[in-house]
C-alpha atoms as a PDB file:
ATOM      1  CA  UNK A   1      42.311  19.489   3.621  1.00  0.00           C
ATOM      2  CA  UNK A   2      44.670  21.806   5.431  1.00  0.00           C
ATOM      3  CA  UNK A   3      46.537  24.445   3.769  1.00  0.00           C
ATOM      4  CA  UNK A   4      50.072  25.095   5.107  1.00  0.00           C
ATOM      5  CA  UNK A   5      53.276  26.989   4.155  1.00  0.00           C
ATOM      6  CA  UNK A   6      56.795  26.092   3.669  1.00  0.00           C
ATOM      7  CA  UNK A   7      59.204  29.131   3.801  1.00  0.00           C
ATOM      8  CA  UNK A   8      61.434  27.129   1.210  1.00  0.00           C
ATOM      9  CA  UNK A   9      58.837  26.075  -0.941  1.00  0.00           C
ATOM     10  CA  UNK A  10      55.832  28.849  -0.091  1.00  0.00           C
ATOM     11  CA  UNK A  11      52.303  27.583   0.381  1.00  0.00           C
ATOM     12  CA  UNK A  12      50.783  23.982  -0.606  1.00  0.00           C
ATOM     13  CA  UNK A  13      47.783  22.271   0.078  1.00  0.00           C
ATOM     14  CA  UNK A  14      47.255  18.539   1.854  1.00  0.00           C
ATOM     15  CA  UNK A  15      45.111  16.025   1.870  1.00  0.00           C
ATOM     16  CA  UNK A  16      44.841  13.467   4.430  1.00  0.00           C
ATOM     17  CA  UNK A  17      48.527  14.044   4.886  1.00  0.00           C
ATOM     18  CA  UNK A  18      49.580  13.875   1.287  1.00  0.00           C
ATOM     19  CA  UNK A  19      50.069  17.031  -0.421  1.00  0.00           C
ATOM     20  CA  UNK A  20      47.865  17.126  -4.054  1.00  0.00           C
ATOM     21  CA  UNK A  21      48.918  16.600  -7.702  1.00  0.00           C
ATOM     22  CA  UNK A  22      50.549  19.182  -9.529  1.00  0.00           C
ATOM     23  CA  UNK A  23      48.206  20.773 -11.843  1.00  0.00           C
ATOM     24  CA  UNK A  24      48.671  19.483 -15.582  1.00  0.00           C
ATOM     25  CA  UNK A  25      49.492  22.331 -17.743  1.00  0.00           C
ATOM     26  CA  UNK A  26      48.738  22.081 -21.244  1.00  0.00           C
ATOM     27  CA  UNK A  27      49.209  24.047 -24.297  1.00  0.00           C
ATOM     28  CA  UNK A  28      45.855  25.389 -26.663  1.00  0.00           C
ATOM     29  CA  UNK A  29      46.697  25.333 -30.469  1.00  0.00           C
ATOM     30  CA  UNK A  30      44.758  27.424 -32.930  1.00  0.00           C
ATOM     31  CA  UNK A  31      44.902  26.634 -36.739  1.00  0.00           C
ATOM     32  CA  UNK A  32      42.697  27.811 -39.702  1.00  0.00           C
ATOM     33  CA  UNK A  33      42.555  25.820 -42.509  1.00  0.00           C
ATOM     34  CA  UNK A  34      41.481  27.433 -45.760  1.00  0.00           C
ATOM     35  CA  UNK A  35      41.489  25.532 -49.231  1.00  0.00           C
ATOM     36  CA  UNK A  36      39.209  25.544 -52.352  1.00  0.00           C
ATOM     37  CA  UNK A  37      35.760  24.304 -52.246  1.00  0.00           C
ATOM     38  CA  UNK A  38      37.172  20.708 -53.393  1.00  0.00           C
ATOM     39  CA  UNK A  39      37.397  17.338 -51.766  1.00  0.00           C
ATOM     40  CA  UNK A  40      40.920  18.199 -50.803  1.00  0.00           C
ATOM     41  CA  UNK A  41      39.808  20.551 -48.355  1.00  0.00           C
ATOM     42  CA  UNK A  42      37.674  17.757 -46.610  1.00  0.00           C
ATOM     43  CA  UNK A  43      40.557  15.510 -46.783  1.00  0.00           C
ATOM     44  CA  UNK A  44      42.749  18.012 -45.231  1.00  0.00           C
ATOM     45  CA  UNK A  45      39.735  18.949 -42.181  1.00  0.00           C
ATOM     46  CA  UNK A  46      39.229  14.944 -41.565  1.00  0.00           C
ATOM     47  CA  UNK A  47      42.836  14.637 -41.240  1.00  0.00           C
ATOM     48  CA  UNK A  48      42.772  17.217 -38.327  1.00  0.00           C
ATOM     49  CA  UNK A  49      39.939  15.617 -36.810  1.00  0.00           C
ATOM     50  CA  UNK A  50      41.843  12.079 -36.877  1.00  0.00           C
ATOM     51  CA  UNK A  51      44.903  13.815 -35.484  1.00  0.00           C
ATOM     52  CA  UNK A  52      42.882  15.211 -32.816  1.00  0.00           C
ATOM     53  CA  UNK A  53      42.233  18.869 -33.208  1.00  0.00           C
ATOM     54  CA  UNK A  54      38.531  19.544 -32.960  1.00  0.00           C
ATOM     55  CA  UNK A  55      36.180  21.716 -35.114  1.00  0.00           C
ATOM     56  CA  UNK A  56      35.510  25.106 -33.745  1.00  0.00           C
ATOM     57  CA  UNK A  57      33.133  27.482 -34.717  1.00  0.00           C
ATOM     58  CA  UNK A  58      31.566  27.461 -37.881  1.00  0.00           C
ATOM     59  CA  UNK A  59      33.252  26.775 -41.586  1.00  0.00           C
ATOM     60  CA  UNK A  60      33.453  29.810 -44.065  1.00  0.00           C
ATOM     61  CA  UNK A  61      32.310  29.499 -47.963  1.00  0.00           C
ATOM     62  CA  UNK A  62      33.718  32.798 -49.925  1.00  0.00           C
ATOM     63  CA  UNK A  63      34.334  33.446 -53.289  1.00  0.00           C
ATOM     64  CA  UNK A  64      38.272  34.253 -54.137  1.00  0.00           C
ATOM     65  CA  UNK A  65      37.301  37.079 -57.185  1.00  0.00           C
ATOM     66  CA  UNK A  66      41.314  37.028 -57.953  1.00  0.00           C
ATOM     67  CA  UNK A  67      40.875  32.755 -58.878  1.00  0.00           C
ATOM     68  CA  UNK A  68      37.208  32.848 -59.630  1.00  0.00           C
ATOM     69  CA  UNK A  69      37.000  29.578 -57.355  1.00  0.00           C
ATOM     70  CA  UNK A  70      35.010  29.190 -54.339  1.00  0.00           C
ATOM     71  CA  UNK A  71      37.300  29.077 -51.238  1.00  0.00           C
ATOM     72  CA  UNK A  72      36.140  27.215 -48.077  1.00  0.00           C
ATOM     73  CA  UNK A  73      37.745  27.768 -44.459  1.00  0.00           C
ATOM     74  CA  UNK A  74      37.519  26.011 -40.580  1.00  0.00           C
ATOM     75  CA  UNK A  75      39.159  26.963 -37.238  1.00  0.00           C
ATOM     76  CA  UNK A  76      40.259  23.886 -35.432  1.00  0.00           C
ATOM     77  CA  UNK A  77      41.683  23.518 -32.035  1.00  0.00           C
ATOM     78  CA  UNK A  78      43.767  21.303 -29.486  1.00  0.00           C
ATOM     79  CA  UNK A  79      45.038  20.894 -26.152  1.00  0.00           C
ATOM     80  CA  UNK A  80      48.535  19.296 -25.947  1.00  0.00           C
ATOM     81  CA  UNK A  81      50.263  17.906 -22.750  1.00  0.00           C
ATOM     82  CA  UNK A  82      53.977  18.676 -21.491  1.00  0.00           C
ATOM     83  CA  UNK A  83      54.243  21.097 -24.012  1.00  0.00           C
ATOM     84  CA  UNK A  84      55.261  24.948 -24.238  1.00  0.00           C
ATOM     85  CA  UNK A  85      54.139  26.721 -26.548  1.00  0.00           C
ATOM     86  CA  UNK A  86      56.840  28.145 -29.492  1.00  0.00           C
ATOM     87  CA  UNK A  87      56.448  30.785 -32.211  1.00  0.00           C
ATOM     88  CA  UNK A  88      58.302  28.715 -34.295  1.00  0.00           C
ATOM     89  CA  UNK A  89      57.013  25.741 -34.315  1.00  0.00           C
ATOM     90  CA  UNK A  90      54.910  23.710 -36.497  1.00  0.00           C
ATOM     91  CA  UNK A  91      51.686  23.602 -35.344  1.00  0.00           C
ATOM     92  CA  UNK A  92      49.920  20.863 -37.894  1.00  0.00           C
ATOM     93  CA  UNK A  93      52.328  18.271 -36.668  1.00  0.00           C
ATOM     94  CA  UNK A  94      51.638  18.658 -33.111  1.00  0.00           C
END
């Protein structure tokens, strides 16, 4: 490997005489997903599972004193490719 610099294009790296791959950038999605303590809720976790988001950390189990129902809640995450990342967008259909 020999590093070298371009004045144009500043410094890159080669191997063998090829330079490397650009480094894949990807985008890291947060989403909580809260519901009541129903089958619903595990419908609408599984659904994020099958669409590729994966758990993280640990579910919550409250009770909502205003509804007098049980509420449940899960953090999922994902990486997505060739993406930038947008305020505005719509982060359960990515």
């Amino acid at each position: 490997m020999v590093a070298s610099t371009n004045p144009a294009n500043g410094p890159s790296l080669r191997y063998k005489g090829r330079k490397t791959e650009p480094q894949i950038r990807f985008m890291k999605l947060y989403r909580f997903l809260t519901g009541p303590d129903d089958s619903a809720f595990c419908h609408k976790v599984t659904a994020a599972l099958n669409r590729g988001w994966q758990l993280h950390g640990s579910p919550t189990y409250a009770f909502d004193s205003l509804n007098g129902t049980m509420r449940c809640g899960q953090a999922v995450v994902k990486e997505v490719t060739g993406k930038e990342y947008d305020p505005e967008m719509k982060l359960g259909e990515q």
